[in-house]
Protein backbone atom coordinates (compact mmCIF):
# COMPACT_ATOMS: atom_id res chain seq x y z
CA UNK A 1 -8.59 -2.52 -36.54
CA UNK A 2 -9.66 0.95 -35.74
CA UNK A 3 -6.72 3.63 -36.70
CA UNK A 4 -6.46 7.45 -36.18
CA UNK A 5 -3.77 9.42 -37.25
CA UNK A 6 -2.41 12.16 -34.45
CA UNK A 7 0.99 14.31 -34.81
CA UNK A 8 2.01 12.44 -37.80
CA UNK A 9 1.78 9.25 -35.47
CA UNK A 10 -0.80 6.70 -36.02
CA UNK A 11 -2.75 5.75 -32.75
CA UNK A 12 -4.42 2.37 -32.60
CA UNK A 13 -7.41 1.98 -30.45
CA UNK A 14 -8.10 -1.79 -30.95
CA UNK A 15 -5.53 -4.74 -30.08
CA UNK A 16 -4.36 -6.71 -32.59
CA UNK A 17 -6.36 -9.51 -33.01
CA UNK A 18 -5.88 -13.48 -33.51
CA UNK A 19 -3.48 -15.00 -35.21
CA UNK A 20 -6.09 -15.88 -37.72
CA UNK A 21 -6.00 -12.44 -38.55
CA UNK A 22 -2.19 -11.81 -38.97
CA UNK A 23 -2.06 -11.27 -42.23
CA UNK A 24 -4.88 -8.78 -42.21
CA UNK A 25 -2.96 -7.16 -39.30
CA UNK A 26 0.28 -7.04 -41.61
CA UNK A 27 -1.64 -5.49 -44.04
CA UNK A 28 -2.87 -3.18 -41.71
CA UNK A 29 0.57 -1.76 -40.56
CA UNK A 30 2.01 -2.20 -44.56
CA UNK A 31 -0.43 0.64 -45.08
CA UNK A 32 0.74 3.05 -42.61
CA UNK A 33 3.03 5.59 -42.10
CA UNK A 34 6.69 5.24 -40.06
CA UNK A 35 5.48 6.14 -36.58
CA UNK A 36 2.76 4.04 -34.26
CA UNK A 37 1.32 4.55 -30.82
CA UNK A 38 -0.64 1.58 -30.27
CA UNK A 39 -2.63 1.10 -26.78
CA UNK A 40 -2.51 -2.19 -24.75
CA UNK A 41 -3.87 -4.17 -22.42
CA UNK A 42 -1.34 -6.25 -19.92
CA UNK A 43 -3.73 -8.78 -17.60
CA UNK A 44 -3.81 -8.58 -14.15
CA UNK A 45 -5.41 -10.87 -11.65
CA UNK A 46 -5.42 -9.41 -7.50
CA UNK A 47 -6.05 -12.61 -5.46
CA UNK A 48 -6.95 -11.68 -2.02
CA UNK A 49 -8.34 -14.19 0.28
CA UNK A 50 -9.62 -13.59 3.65
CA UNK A 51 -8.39 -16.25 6.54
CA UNK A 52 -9.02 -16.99 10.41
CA UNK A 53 -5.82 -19.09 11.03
CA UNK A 54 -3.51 -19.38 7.84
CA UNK A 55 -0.61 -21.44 9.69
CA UNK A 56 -3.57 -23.77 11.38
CA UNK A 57 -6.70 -24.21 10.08
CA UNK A 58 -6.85 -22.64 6.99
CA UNK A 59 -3.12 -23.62 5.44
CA UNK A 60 -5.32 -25.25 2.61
CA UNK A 61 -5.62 -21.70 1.30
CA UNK A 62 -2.22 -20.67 1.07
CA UNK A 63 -1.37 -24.28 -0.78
CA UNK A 64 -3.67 -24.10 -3.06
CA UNK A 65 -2.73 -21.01 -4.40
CA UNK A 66 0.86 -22.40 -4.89
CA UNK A 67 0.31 -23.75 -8.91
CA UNK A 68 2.90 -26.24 -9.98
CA UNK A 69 4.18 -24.98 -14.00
CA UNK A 70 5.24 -28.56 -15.24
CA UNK A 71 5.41 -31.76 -13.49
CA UNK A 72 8.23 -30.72 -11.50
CA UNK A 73 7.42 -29.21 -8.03
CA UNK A 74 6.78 -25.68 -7.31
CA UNK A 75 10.03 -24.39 -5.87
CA UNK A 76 8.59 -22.20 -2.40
CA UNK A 77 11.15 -19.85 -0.87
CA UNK A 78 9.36 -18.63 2.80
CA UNK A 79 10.69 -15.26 4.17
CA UNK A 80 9.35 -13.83 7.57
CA UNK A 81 9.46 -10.56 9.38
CA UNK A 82 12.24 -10.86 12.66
CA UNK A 83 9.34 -9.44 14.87
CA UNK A 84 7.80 -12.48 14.62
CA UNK A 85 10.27 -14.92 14.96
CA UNK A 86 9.51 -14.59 18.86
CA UNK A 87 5.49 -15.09 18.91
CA UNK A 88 4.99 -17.19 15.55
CA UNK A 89 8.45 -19.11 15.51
CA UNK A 90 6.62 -22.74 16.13
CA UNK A 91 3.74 -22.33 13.90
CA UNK A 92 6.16 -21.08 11.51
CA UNK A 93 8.18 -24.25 11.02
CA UNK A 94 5.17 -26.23 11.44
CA UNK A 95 3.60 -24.51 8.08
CA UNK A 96 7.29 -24.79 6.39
CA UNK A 97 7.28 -28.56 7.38
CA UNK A 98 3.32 -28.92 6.02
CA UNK A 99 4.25 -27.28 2.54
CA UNK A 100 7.11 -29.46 1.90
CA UNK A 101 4.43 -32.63 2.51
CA UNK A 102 2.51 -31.24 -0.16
CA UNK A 103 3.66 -33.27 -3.44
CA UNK A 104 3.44 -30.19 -5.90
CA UNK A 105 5.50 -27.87 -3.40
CA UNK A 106 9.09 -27.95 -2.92
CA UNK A 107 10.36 -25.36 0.09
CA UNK A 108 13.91 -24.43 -0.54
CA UNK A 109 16.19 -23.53 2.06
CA UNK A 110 14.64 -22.80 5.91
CA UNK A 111 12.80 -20.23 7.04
CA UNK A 112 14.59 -16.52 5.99
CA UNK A 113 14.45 -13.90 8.74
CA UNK A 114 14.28 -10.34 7.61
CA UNK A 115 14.63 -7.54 9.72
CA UNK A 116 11.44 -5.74 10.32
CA UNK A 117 10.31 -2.02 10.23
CA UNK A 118 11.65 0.96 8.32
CA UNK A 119 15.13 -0.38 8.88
CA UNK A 120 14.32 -3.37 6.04
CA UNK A 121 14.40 -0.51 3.85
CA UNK A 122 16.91 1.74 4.40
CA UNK A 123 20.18 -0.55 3.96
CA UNK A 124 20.52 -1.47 -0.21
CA UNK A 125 22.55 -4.68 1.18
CA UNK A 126 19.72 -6.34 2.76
CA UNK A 127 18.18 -6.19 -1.03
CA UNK A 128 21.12 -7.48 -2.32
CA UNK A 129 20.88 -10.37 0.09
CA UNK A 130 17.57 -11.10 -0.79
CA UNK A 131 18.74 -11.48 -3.96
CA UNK A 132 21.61 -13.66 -3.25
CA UNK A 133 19.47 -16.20 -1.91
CA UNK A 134 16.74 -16.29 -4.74
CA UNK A 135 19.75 -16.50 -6.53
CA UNK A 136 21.77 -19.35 -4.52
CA UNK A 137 18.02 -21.34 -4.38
CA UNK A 138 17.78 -21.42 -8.00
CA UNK A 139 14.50 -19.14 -8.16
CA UNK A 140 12.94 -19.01 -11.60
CA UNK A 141 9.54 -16.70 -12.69
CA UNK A 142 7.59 -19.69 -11.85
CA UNK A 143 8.78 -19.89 -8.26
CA UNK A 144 7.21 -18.33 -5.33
CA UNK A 145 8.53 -15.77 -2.42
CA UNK A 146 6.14 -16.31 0.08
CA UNK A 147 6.66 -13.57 2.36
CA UNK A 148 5.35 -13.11 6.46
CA UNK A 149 5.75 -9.01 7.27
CA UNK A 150 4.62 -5.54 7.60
CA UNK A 151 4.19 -3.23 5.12
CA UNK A 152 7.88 -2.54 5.05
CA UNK A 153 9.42 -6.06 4.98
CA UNK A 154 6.89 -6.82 2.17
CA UNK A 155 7.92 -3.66 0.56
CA UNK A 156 11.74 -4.82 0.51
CA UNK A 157 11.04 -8.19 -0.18
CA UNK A 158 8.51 -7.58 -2.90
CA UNK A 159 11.18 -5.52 -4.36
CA UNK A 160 13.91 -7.59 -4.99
CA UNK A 161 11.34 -10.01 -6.16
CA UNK A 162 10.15 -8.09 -8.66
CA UNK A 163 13.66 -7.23 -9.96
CA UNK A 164 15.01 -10.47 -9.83
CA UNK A 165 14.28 -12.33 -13.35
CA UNK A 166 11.86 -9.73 -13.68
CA UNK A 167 9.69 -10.76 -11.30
CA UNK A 168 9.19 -13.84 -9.35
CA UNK A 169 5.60 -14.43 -7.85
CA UNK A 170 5.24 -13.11 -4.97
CA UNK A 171 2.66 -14.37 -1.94
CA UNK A 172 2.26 -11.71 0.52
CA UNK A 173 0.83 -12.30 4.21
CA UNK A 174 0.50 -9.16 5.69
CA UNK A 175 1.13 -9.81 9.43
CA UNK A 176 0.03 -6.00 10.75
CA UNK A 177 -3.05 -3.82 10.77
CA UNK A 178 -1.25 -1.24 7.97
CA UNK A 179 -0.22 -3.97 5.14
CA UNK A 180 -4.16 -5.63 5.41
CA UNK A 181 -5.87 -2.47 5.36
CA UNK A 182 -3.80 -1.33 2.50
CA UNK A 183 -0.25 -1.75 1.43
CA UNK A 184 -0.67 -5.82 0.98
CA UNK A 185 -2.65 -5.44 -2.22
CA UNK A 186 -1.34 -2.16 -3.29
CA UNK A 187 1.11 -2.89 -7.06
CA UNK A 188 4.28 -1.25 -5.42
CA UNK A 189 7.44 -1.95 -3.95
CA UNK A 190 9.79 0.57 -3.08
CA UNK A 191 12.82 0.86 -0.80
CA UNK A 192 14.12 4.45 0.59
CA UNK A 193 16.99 5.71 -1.45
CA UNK A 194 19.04 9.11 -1.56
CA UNK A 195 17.10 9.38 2.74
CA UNK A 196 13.63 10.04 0.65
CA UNK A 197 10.60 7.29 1.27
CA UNK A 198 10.38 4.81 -1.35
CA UNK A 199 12.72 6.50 -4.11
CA UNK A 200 13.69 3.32 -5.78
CA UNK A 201 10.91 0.74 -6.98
CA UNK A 202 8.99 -0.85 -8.73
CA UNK A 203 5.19 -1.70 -9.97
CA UNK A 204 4.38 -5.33 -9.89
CA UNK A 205 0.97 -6.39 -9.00
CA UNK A 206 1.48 -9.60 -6.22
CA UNK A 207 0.71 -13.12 -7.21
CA UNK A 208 -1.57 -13.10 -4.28
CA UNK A 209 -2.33 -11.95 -0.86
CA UNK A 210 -3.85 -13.26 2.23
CA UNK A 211 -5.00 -11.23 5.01
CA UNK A 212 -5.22 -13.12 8.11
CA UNK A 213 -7.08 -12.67 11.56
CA UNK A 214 -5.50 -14.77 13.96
CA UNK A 215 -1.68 -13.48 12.66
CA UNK A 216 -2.36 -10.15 14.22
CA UNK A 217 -2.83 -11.31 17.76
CA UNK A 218 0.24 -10.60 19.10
CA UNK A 219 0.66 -6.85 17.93
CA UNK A 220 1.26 -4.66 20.13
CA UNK A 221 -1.42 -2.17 20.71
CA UNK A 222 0.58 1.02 18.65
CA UNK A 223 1.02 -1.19 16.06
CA UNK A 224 -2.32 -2.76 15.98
CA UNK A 225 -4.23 1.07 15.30
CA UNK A 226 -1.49 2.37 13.31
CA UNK A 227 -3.58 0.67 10.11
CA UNK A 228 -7.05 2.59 11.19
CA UNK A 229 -4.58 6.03 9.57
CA UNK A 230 -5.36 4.28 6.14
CA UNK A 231 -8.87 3.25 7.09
CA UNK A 232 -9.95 6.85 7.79
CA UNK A 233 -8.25 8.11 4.88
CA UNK A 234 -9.64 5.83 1.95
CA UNK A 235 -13.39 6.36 3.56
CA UNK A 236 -12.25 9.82 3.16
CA UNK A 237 -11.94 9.01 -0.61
CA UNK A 238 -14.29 6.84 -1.21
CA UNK A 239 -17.28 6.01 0.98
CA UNK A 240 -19.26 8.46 3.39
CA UNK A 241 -20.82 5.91 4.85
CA UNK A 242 -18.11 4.16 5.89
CA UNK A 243 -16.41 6.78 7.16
CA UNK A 244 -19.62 7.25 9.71
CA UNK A 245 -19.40 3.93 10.77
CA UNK A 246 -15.61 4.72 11.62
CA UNK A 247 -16.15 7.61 13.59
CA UNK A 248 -18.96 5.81 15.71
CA UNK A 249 -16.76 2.05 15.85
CA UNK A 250 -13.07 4.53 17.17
CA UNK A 251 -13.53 3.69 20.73
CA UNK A 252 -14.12 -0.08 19.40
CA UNK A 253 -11.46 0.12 17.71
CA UNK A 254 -8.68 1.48 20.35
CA UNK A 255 -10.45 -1.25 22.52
CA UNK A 256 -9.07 -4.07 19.89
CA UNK A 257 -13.06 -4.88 19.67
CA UNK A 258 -12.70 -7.85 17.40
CA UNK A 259 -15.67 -7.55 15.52
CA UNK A 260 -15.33 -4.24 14.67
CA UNK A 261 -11.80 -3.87 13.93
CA UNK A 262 -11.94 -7.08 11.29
CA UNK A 263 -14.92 -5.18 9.35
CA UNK A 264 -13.32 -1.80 9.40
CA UNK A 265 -9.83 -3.50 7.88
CA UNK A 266 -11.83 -5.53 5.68
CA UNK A 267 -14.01 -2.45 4.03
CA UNK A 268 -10.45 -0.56 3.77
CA UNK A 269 -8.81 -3.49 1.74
CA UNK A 270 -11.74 -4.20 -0.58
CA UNK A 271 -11.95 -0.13 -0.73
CA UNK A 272 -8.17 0.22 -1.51
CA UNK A 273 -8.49 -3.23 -3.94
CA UNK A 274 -11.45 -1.55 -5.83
CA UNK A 275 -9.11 1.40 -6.89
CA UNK A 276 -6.41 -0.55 -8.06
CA UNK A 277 -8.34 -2.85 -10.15
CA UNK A 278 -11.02 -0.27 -11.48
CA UNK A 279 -9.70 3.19 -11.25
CA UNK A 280 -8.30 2.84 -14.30
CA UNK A 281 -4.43 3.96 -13.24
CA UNK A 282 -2.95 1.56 -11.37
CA UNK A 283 0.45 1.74 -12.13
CA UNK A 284 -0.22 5.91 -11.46
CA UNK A 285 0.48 7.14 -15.07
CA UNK A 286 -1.60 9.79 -14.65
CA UNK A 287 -0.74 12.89 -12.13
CA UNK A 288 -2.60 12.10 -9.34
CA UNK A 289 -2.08 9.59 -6.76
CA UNK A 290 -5.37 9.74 -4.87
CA UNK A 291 -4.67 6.77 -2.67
CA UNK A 292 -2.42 9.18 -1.16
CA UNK A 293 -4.32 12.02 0.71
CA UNK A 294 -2.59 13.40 3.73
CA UNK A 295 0.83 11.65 2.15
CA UNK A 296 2.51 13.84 1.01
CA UNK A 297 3.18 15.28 4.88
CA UNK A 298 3.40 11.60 6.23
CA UNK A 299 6.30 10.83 4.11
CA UNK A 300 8.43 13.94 5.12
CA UNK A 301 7.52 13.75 8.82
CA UNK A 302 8.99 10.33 8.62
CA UNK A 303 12.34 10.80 8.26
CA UNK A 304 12.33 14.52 10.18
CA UNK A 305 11.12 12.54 12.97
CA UNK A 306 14.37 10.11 12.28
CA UNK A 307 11.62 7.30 12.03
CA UNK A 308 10.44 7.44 15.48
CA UNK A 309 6.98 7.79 13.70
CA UNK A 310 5.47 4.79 12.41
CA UNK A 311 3.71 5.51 9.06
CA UNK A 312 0.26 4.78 10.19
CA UNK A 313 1.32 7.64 12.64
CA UNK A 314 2.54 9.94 10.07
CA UNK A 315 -0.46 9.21 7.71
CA UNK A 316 -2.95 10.04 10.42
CA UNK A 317 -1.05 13.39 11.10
CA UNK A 318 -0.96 13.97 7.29
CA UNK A 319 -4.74 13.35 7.57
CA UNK A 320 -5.37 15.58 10.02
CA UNK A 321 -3.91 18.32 8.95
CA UNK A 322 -5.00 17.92 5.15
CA UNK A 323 -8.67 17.63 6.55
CA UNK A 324 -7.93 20.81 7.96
CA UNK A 325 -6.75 22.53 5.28
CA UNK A 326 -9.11 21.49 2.90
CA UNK A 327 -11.73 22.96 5.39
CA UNK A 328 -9.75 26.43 5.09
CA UNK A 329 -9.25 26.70 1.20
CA UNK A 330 -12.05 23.95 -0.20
CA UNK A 331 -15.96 22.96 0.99
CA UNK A 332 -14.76 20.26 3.53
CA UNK A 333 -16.86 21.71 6.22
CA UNK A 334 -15.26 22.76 9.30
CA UNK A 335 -17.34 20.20 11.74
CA UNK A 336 -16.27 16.92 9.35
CA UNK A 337 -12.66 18.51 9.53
CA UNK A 338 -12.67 18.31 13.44
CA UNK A 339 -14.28 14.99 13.29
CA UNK A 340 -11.43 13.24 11.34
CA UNK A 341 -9.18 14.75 14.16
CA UNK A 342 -11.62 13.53 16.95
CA UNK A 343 -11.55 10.40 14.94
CA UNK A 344 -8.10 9.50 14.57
CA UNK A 345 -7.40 10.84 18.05
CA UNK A 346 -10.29 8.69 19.79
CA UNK A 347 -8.86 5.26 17.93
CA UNK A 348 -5.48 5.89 19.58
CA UNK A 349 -3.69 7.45 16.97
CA UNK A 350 -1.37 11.38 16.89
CA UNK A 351 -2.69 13.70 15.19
CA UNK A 352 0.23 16.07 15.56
CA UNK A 353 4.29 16.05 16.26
CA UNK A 354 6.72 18.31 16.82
CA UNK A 355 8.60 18.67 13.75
CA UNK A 356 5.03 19.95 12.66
CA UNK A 357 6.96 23.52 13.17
CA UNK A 358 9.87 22.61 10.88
CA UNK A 359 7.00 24.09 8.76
CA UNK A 360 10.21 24.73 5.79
CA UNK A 361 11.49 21.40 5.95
CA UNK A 362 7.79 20.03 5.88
CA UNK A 363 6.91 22.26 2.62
CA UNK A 364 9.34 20.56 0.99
CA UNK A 365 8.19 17.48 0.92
CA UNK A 366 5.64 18.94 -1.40
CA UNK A 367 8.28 18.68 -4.19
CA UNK A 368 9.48 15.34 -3.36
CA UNK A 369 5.70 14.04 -3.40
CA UNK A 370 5.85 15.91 -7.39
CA UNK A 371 8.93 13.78 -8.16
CA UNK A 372 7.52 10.91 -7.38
CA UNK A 373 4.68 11.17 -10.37
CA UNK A 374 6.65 13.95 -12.60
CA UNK A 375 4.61 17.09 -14.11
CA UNK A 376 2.28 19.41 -12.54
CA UNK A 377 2.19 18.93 -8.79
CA UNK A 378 -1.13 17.62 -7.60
CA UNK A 379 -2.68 17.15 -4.21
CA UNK A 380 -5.88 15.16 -3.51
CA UNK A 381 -8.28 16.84 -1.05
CA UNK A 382 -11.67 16.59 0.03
CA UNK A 383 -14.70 18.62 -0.78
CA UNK A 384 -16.70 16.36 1.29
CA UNK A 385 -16.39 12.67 3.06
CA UNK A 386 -16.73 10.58 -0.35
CA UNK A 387 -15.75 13.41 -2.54
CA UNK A 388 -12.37 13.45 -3.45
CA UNK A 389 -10.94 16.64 -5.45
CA UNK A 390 -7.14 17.06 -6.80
CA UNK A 391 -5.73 20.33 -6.78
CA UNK A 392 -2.40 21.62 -8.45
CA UNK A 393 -1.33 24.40 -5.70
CA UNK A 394 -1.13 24.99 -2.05
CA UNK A 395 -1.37 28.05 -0.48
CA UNK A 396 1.39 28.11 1.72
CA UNK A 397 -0.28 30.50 4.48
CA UNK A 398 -3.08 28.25 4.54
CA UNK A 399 -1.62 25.39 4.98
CA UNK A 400 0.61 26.98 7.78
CA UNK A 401 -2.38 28.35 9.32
CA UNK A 402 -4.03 24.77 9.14
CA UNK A 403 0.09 23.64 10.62
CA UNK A 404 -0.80 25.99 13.63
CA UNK A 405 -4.60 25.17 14.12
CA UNK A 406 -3.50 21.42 14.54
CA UNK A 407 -0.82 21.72 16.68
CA UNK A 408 -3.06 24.09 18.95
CA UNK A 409 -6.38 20.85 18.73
CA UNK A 410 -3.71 18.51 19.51
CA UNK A 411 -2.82 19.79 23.12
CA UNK A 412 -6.40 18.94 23.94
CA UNK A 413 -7.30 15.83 21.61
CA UNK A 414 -9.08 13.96 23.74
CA UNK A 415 -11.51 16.93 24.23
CA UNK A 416 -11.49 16.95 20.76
CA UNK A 417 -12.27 13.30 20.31
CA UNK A 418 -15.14 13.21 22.93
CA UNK A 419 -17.18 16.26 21.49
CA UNK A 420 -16.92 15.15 18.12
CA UNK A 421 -17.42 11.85 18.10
């Protein structure tokens, strides 16, 4: 075991090892002083699976990622977004009858309908709820919550199943554009607190997640490009390439081309999965939050536009306008700037709102994004599509210059979107 002494605190840089080593271990720590930092690993497996018809064809993949603990059952508790309760009610309770045939599954209770959208997580009772029926079901760690929904229900859901016992496993089916391209394999769950976005919550990476083709028929069309916001913005961070291949697929994309939407939500998942599992900050310990360029907007615009925005909406604005921006103050050149507009415009989505001029209520958000993380407040830009850079100020004229310059593009978007596409 490797040791360094720092502050008066030994550090250790090695984990313990075997038992067959214990006593050399206890020797180890007999030697040292009265204070220890000691670094550790905690393992974490992401299980994403890609489907074409998870309540038809391919239910064998959702039951075979349901693991029985002992040789009783595996007690299944299914929990579904109310906006589908209409479209998927009948394949629903087919797939609820098909996983109590299976002999290692038991499904307790039928079907629980959630209210969908922001609203899942802006009422504390609905989590309470939640946990009143884990509760009344007899949940234990080694049950599931399998859980139908948008990023929001999953959000709520995944909450109170992460606080209940201290976590039951959780089986996420993202059933909208947003949660596959991003939020269904992200490690939080939060719920909006004190009227800020996602005060109260949690880390807890899901026991697995299955992102589904055929479950996202039935959106409507808002709904079905508000996901291409987070698309855009992790090519942004991550992949020029892909980012190319966005701007030439938008009009595919606001035309619900099949082919090309499915590849552009599948590079944004494995993109957004690829950060979580080797960025090496998962759990965001660390001051940035890269994932989140052009958030720190989105999540004040929210609730100033009393929710009317979706946040795929809000996260394209914030996109926008931090493209802009970062074309003002950092190397983003001014052409790539206008193309994420023309982008994001020509797949369907705003690019500006009103309450854009609210520019003191907007600043503030700036602080609640700090809180969030704690410390130094810091901002990921872009230098360049692919080239992320995090910053620890804003210039305020700047950025209300960049306010004004977007508001201005937005009156003629589609111009915008046909000459720089």
């Amino acid at each position: 075991m490797n040791t360094q002494m720092n502050n008066d605190a030994t550090t250790f840089t090695d984990a313990p090892g075997p038992a067959t080593k214990t006593n050399k271990v206890l020797s180890e720590f007999s030697k040292l002083d009265h204070a220890y930092d000691i670094r550790f690993d905690v393992p974490q497996i992401q299980r994403l699976r890609f489907t074409n018809d998870v309540l038809g064809t391919d239910f064998n993949v959702l039951s075979t990622l349901i693991e029985c603990s002992g040789p009783a059952p595996a007690k299944v508790q299914i929990w579904v977004d109310r906006g589908l309760q209409a479209s998927q009610s009948s394949m629903l309770n087919k797939l609820h009858a098909r996983l109590n045939d299976e002999t290692h599954i038991q499904v307790v209770d039928d079907i629980q309908y959630v209210l969908g959208g922001e609203d899942s997580k802006r009422d504390p009772r609905l989590i309470e709820s939640i946990l009143s029926a884990f509760n009344n079901a007899n949940l234990d760690r080694r049950s599931y919550v399998l859980v139908f929904g948008g990023g929001a229900v999953l959000d709520a859901v995944g909450f109170a199943a992460a606080t209940a016992h201290r976590g039951i496993r959780l089986i996420r089916v993202p059933t909208t554009t947003l949660a596959q391209g991003d939020s269904g394999v992200g490690v939080k769950n939060a719920i909006n607190f004190f009227e800020k976005k996602n005060w109260l919550g949690t880390f807890a990476t899901p026991w697995a997640v299955i992102n589904d083709v055929k479950i996202l028929d039935t959106l409507p069309d808002r709904d079905f490009r508000c996901g291409f916001a987070e698309a855009v913005k992790v090519s942004l961070l991550k992949s020029a390439d892909q980012f190319e291949n966005l701007v030439a697929n938008a009009p595919f994309i606001f035309n619900r081309d099949a082919d090309k939407s499915h590849q552009a939500l599948r590079h944004s998942v494995l993109l957004h999965l690829e950060h979580i599992t080797r960025g090496g900050d998962p759990f965001e310990a660390e001051m940035a939050r890269p994932l989140d360029f052009g958030h720190w907007s989105a999540h004040k615009l929210e609730p100033l536009s009393e929710y009317t925005l979706r946040h795929g909406e809000a996260v394209s604005i914030g996109v926008a306008l931090d493209s802009l921006y970062s074309s003002r103050v950092h190397k983003l050149s001014r052409l790539d700037a206008r193309r994420v507009v023309g982008c994001l415009s020509q797949i369907g989505l705003p690019t500006s709102h009103p309450r854009l001029a609210d520019k003191a209520a907007l600043f503030s958000g700036l602080e609640e994004f700090r809180q969030h993380l704690g410390g130094e407040l810091t901002i990921t830009m872009i230098d360049e599509p692919g080239q992320p850079l995090n910053v620890n100020t804003i210039d305020y004229t700047e950025m209300s210059a960049a306010i004004d310059e977007l508001m201005e593009m937005s009156r003629g978007e589609n111009a915008v979107g046909r000459e720089f596409s």
